[in-house]
Every structure is written in C-alpha cells, then in structure tokens.
C-alpha atoms as a PDB file:
ATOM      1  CA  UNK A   1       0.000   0.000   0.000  1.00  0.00           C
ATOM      2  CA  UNK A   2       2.548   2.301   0.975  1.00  0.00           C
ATOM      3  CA  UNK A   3       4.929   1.449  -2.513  1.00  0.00           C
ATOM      4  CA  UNK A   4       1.381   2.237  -4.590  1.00  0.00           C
ATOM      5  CA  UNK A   5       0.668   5.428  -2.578  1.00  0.00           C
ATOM      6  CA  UNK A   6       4.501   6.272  -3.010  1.00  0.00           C
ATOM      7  CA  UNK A   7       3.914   5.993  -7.180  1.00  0.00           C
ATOM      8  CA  UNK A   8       0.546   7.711  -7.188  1.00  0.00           C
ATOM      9  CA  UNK A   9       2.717  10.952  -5.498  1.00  0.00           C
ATOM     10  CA  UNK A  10       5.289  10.298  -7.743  1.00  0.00           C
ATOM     11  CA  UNK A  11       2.695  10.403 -10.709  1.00  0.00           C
ATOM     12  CA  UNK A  12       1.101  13.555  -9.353  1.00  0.00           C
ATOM     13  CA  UNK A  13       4.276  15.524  -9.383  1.00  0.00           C
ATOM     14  CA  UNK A  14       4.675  16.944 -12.868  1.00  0.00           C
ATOM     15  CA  UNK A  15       1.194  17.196 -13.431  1.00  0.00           C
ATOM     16  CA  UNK A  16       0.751  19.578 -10.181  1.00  0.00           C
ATOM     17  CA  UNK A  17       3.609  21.601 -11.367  1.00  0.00           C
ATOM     18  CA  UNK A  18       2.314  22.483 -14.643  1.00  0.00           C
ATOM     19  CA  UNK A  19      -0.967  23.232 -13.240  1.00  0.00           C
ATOM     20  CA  UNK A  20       0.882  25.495 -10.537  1.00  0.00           C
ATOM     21  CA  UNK A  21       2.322  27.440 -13.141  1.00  0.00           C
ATOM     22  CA  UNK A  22      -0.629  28.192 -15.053  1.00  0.00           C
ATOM     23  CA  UNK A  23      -2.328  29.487 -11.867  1.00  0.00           C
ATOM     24  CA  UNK A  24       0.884  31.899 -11.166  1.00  0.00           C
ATOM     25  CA  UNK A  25       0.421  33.050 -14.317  1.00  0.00           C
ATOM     26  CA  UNK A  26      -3.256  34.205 -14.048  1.00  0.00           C
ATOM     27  CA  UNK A  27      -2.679  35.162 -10.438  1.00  0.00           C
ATOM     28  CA  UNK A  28      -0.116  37.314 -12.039  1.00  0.00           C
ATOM     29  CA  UNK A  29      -2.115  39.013 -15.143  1.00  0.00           C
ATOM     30  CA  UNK A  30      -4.883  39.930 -12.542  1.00  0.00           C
ATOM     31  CA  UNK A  31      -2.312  41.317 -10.177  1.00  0.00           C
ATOM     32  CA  UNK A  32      -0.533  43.456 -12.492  1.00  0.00           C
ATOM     33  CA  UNK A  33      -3.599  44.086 -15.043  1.00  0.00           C
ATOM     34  CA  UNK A  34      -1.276  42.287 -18.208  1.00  0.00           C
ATOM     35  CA  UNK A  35      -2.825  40.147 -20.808  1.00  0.00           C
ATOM     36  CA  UNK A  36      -0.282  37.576 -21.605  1.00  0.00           C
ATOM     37  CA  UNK A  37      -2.556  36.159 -24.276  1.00  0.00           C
ATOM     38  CA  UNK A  38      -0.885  38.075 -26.457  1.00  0.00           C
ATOM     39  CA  UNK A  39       2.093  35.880 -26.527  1.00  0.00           C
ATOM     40  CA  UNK A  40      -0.563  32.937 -27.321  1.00  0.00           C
ATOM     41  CA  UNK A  41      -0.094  30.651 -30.239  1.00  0.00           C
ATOM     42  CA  UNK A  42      -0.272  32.734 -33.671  1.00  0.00           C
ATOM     43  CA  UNK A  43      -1.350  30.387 -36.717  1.00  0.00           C
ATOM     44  CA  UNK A  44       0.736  31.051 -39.433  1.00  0.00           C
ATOM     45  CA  UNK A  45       3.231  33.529 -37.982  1.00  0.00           C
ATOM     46  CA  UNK A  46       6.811  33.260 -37.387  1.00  0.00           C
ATOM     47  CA  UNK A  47       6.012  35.507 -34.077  1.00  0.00           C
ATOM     48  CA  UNK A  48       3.509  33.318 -33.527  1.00  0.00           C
ATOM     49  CA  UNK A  49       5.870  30.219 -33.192  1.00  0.00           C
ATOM     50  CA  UNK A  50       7.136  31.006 -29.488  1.00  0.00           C
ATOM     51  CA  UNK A  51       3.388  29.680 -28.374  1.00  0.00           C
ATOM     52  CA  UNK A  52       3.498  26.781 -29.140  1.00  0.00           C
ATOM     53  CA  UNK A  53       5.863  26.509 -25.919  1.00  0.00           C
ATOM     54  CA  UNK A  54       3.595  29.087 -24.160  1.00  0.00           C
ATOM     55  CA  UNK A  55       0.336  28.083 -25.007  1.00  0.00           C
ATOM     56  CA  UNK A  56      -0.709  25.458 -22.052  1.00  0.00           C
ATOM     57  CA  UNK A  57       0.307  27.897 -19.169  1.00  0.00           C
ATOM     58  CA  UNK A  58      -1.867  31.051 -21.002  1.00  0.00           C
ATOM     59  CA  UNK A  59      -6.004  31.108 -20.374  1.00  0.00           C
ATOM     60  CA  UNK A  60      -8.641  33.341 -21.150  1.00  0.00           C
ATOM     61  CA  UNK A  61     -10.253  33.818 -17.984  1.00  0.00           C
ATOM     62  CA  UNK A  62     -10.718  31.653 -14.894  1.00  0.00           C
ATOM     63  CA  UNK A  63     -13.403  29.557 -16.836  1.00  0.00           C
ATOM     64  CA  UNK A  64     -11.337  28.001 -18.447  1.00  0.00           C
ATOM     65  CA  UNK A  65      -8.617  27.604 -16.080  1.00  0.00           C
ATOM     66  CA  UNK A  66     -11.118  26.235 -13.736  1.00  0.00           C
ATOM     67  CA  UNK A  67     -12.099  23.988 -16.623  1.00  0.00           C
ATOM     68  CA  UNK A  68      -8.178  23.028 -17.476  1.00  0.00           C
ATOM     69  CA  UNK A  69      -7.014  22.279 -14.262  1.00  0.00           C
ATOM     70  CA  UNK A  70      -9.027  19.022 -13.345  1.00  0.00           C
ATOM     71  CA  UNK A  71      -8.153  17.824 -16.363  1.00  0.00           C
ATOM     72  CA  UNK A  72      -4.181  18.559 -16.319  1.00  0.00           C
ATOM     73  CA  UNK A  73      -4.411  16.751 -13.222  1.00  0.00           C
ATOM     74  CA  UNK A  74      -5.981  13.603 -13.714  1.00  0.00           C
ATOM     75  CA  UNK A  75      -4.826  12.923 -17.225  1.00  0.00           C
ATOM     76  CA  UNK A  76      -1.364  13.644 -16.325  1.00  0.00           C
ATOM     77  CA  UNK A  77      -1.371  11.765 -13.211  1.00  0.00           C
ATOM     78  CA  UNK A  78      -2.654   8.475 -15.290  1.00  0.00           C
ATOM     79  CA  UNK A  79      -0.398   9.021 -17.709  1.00  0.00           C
ATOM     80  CA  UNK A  80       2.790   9.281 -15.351  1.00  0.00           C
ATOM     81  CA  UNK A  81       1.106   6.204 -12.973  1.00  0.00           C
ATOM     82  CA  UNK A  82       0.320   3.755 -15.718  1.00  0.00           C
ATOM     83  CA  UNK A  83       3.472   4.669 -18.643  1.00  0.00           C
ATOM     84  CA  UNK A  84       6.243   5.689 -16.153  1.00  0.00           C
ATOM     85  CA  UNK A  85       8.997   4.924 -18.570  1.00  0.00           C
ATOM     86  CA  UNK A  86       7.126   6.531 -21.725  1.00  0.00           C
ATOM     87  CA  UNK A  87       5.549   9.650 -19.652  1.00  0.00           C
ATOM     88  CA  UNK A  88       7.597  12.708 -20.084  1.00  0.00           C
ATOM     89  CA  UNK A  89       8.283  11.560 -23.867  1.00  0.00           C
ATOM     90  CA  UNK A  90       3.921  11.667 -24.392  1.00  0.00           C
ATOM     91  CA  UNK A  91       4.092  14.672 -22.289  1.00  0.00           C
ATOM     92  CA  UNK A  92       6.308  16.520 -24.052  1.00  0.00           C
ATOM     93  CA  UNK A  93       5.506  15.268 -28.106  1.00  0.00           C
ATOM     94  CA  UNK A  94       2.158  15.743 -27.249  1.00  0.00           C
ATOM     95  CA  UNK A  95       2.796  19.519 -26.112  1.00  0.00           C
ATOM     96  CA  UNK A  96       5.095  20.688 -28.954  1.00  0.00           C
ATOM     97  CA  UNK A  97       3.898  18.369 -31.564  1.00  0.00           C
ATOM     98  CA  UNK A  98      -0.029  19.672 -31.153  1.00  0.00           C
ATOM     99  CA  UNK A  99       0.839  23.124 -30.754  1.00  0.00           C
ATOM    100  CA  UNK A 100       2.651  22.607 -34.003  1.00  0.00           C
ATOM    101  CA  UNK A 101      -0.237  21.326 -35.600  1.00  0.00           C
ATOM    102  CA  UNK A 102      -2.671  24.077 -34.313  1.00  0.00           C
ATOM    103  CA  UNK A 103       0.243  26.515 -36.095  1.00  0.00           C
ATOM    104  CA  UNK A 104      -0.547  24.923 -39.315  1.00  0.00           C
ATOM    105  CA  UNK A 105      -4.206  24.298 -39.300  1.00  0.00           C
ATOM    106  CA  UNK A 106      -5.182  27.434 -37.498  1.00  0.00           C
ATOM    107  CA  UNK A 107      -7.222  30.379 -38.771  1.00  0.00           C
ATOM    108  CA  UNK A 108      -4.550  32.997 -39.595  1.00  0.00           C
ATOM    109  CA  UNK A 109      -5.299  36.230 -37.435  1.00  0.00           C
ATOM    110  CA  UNK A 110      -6.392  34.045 -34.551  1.00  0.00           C
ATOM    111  CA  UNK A 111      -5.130  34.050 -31.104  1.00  0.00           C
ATOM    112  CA  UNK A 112      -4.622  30.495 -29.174  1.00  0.00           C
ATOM    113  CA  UNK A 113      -4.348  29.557 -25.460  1.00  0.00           C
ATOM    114  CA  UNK A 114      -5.220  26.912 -22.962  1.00  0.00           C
ATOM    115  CA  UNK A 115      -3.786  23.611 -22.101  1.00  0.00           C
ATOM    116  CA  UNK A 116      -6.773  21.905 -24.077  1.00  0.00           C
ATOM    117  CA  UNK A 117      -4.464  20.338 -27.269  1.00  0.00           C
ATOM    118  CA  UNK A 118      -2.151  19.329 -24.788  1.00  0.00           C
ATOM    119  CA  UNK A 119      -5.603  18.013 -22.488  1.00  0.00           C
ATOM    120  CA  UNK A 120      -6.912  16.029 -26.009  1.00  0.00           C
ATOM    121  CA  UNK A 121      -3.305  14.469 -26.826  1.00  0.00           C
ATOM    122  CA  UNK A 122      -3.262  12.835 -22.961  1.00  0.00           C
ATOM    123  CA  UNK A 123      -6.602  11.638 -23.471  1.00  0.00           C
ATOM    124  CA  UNK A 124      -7.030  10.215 -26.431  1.00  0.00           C
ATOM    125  CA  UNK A 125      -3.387   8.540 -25.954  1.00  0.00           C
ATOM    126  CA  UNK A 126      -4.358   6.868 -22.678  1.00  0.00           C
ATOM    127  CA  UNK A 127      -7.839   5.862 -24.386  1.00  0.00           C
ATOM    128  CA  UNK A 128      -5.885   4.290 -27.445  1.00  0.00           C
ATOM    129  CA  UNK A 129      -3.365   3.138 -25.959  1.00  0.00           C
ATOM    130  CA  UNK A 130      -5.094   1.072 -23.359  1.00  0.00           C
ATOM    131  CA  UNK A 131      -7.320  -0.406 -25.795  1.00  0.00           C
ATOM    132  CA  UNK A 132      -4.977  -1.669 -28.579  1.00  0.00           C
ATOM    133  CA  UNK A 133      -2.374  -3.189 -25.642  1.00  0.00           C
ATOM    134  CA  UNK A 134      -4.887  -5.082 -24.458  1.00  0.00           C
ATOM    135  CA  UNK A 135      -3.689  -5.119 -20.658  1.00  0.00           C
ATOM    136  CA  UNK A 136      -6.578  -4.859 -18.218  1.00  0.00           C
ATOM    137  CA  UNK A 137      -5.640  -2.219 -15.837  1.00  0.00           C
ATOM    138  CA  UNK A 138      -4.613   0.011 -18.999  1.00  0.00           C
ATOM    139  CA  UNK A 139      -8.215  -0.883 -20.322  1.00  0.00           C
ATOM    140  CA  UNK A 140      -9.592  -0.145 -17.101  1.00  0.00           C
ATOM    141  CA  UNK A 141      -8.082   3.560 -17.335  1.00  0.00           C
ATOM    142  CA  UNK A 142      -9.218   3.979 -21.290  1.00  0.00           C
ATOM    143  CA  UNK A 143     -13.054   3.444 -19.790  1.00  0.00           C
ATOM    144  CA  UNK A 144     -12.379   5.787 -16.752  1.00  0.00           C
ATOM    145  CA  UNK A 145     -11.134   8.422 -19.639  1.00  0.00           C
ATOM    146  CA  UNK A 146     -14.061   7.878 -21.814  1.00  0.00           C
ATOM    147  CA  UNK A 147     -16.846   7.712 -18.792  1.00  0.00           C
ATOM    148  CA  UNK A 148     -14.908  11.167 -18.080  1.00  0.00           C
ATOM    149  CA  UNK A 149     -13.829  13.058 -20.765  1.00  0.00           C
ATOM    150  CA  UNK A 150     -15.822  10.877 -23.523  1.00  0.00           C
ATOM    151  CA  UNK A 151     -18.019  14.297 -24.211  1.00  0.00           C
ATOM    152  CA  UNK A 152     -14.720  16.253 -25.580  1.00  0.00           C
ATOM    153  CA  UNK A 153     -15.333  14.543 -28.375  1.00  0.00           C
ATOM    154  CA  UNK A 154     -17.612  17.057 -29.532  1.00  0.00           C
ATOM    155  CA  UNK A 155     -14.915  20.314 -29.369  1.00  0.00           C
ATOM    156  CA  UNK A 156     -13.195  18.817 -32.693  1.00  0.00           C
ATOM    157  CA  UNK A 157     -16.105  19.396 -34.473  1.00  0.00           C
ATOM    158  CA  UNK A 158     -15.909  22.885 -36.204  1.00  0.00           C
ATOM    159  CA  UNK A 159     -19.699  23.350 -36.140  1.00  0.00           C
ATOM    160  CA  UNK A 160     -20.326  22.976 -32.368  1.00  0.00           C
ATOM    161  CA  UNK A 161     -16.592  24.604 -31.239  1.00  0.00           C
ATOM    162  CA  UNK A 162     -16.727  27.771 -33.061  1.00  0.00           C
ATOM    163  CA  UNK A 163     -19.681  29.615 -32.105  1.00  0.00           C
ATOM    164  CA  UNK A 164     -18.392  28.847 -28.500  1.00  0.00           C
ATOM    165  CA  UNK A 165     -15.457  30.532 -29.567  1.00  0.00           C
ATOM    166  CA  UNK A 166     -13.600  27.139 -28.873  1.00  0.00           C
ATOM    167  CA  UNK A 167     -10.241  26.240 -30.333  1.00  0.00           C
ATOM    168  CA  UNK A 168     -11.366  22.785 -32.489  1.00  0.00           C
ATOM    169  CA  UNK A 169      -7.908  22.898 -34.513  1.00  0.00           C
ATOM    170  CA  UNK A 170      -6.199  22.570 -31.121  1.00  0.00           C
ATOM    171  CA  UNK A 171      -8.565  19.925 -29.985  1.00  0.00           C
ATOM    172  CA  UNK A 172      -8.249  18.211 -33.205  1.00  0.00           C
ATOM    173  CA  UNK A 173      -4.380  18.561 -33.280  1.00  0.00           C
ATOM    174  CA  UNK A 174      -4.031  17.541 -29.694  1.00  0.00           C
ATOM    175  CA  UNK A 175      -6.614  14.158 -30.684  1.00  0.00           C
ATOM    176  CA  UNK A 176      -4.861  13.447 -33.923  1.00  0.00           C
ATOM    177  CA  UNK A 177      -1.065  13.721 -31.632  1.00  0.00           C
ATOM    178  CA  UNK A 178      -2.172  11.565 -28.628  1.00  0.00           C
ATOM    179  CA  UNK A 179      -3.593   9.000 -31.467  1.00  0.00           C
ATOM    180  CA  UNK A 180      -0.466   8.310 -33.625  1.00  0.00           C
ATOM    181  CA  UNK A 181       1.480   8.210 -29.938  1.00  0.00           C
ATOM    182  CA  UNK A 182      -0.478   5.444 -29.030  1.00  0.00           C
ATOM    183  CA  UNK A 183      -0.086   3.465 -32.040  1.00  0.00           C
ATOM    184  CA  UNK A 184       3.911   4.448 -32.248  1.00  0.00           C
ATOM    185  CA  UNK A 185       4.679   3.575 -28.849  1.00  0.00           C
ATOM    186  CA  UNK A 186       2.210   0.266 -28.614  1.00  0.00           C
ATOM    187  CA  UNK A 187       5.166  -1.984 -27.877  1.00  0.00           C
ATOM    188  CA  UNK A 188       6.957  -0.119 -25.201  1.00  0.00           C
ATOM    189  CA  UNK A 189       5.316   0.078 -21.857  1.00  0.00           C
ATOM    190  CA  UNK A 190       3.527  -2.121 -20.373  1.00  0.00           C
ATOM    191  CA  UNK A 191       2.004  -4.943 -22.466  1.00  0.00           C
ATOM    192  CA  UNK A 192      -1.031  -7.527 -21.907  1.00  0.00           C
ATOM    193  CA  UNK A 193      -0.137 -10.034 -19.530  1.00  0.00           C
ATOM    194  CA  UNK A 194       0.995 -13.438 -20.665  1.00  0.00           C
ATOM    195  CA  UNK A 195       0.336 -16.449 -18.649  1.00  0.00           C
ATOM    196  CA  UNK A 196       2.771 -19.049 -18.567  1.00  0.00           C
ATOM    197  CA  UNK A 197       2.433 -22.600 -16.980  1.00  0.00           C
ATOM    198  CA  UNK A 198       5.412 -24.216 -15.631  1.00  0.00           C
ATOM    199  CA  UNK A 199       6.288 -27.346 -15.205  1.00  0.00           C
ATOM    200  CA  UNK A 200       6.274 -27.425 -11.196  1.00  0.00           C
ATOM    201  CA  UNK A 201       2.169 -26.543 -11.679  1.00  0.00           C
ATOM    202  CA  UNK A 202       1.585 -29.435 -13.331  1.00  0.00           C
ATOM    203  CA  UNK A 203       3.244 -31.325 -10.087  1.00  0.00           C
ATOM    204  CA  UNK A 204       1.000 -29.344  -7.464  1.00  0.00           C
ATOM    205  CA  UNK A 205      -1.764 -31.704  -8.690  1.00  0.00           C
ATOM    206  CA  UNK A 206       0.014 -34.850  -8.418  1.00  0.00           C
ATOM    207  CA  UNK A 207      -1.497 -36.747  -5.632  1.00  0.00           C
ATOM    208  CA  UNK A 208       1.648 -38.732  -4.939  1.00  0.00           C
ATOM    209  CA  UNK A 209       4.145 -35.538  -5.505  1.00  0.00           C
ATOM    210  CA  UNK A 210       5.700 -36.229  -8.436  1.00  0.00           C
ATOM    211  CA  UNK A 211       6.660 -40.213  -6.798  1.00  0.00           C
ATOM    212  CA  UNK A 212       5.776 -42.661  -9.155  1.00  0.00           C
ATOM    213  CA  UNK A 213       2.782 -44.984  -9.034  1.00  0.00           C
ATOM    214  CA  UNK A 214       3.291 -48.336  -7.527  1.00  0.00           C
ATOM    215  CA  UNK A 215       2.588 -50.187 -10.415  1.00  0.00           C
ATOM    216  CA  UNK A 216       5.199 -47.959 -12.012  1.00  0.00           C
ATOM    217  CA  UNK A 217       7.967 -49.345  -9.343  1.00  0.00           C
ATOM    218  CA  UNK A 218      10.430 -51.978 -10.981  1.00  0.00           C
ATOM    219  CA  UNK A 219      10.186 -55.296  -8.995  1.00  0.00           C
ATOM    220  CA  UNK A 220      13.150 -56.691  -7.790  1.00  0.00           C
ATOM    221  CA  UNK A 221      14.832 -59.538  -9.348  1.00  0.00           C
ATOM    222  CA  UNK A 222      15.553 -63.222  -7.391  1.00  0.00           C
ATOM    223  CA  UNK A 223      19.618 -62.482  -7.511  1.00  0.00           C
ATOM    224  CA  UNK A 224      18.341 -58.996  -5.542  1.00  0.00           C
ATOM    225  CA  UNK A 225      16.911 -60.643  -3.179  1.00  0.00           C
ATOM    226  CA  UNK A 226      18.264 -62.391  -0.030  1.00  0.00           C
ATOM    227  CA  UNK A 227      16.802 -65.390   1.371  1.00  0.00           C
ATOM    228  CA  UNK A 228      17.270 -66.834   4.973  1.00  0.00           C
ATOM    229  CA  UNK A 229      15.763 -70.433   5.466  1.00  0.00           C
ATOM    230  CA  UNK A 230      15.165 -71.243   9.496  1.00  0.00           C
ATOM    231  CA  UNK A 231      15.410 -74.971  10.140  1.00  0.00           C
ATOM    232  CA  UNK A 232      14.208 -75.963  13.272  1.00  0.00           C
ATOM    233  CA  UNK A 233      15.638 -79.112  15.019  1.00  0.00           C
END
C-alpha cells in the first residue's frame, strides 16, 4: 500500500507543477492588469511560433482555467502512474507536436491559449493506448477516460466549437497527436499479460508428488533378493 501510494505521489508531481504554473500566471495578469494572451499561439506567424511553448500555461479567464485544471491533473497523473517509462516523452511530443499542428491548421489572425491540445493528446493517448495493448488495468483507465472526458469529443467538431469561440484545430491537433502516440509507442510500456504454466504446476496436482505410481515401481529380481531359510531341530 505504501509502494502504490509512493507511485501515485510520484505520478502527481509533474502534473501539479504544470498546473501550478498556469495558476501563477493568471494570479499574475490579474495582479498586475497584463494580458499575456498576447504571446498565445499565432497560426501562421513566425512571431507566432514562441506559443506553441507558451500556449498550455496562457487562459482566457478563470473559466477556463477552472475547466483546465481538473483535467491537467488527472490525465497527467494516469499518464505518469500507468506509462512511467514513456511519460515525459507523451508529455512533451504531445505539447510541442499539437501546438505545431494548431500553427498549421489554425485560422490565420487568430489568437490560441489553454492547455486543451495538450488536455486532447493525454486523453485520447491513454484511451488508445489502453485499448490496442490489451492489458486490463490500462483498459480499465481507457473506460475511466471515456466515462470522463468521452463528451470532448464534440470540441473537434468545427460546427459545435466555433460559435463557443472554442479552439477545435487545437482539440483536433491535440486528438490526432495523442492517437499516432499510441499506435507508435504500442510496444513499449507495459504490455497484456501473458500467462505461462510451468512445469512445477503441473506437479502441485500430483497426488503422490511427483513419486511414481506403484505399479510404475520396478520389482526386484531373485539375484536382488536375499533369502534366509530357518530350520528348526
């Protein structure tokens, strides 16, 4: 108990510091009266290239840092619990390699922020993932993820995102990104469990413990055996 409460800490670290950071730095804009969203993510623009390393610490309002935050949390802490050795790898593909996308895909003129494509790479990755391994536990987690975050879905769809004013090229970028991670790192990390049977199990069963039979026990021959004759007088 104490070794899984150890990991689950462990798991919990990066995650908290990332959401940490985004707090400080709306803390800070309503301290100081700054808009940082100005250094957002910039489709199309050279300038615009620095947020792709900026854009998961940078929100709107508190809305949708309230609306981040769960999220950075739990899907970072599965991620770090259940792929320890592939973690910061996900984490950080799935940060630069979505904001990248949103770059390319993005309405030129537009302003980006939020942790969302980072939020949509976690989650479809540990959804994916857990599925095509085939491990229970990881299966477990891809129904958690769906049961939880099934509904986000919906904010890749241009349609429904835009007249909320919602990013779906980030969502979309950030679902495409966790995808293709799943499917690239499918062999490394934990796998499905194999069951093997050894040779002592078949012996547990034995009822005379591996001895053999009595009707399996060679007789012994006449020169073997010894013979004293008792004559009485």
């Amino acid at each position: 108990m104490n070794q899984d409460r150890k990991k689950f800490f462990g798991s919990l670290a990066i995650p908290a510091l990332l959401v940490t950071l985004m707090w400080v730095v709306k803390i800070v804009e309503m301290a100081f009266s700054v808009n940082f969203s100005l250094w957002g993510l910039h489709p199309h623009s050279t300038k615009g290239l620095l947020g792709i390393l900026t854009l998961p610490f940078l929100h709107g309002d508190w809305e949708h840092l309230l609306t981040n935050t769960p999220a950075v949390l739990v899907l970072g802490t599965a991620l770090y619990y259940c792929y320890p050795t592939l973690a910061n790898r996900v984490m950080m593909i799935s940060w630069l390699a979505s904001g990248l996308l949103t770059w390319c895909i993005g309405t030129p003129g537009s302003i980006h922020v939020g942790a969302s494509a980072l939020i949509y790479a976690l989650n479809l990755f540990l959804i994916v993932s857990g599925f095509i391994r085939g491990n229970r536990l990881l299966i477990v987690i891809s129904l958690i993820m769906v049961f939880l975050y099934g509904g986000f879905i919906w904010g890749m769809i241009p349609a429904l995102a835009k007249p909320q004013h919602i990013s779906w090229e980030g969502h979309l970028s950030g679902g495409l990104v966790g995808t293709v991670l799943a499917f690239l790192f499918r062999k490394k990390g934990p796998q499905k469990e194999v069951h093997h049977w050894d040779d002592e199990d078949d012996h547990d069963d034995d009822p005379n413990d591996g001895e053999k039979p009595y009707w399996d026990v060679p007789m012994p021959s006449n020169d073997d055996l010894k013979v004293e004759y008792h004559f009485r007088h």
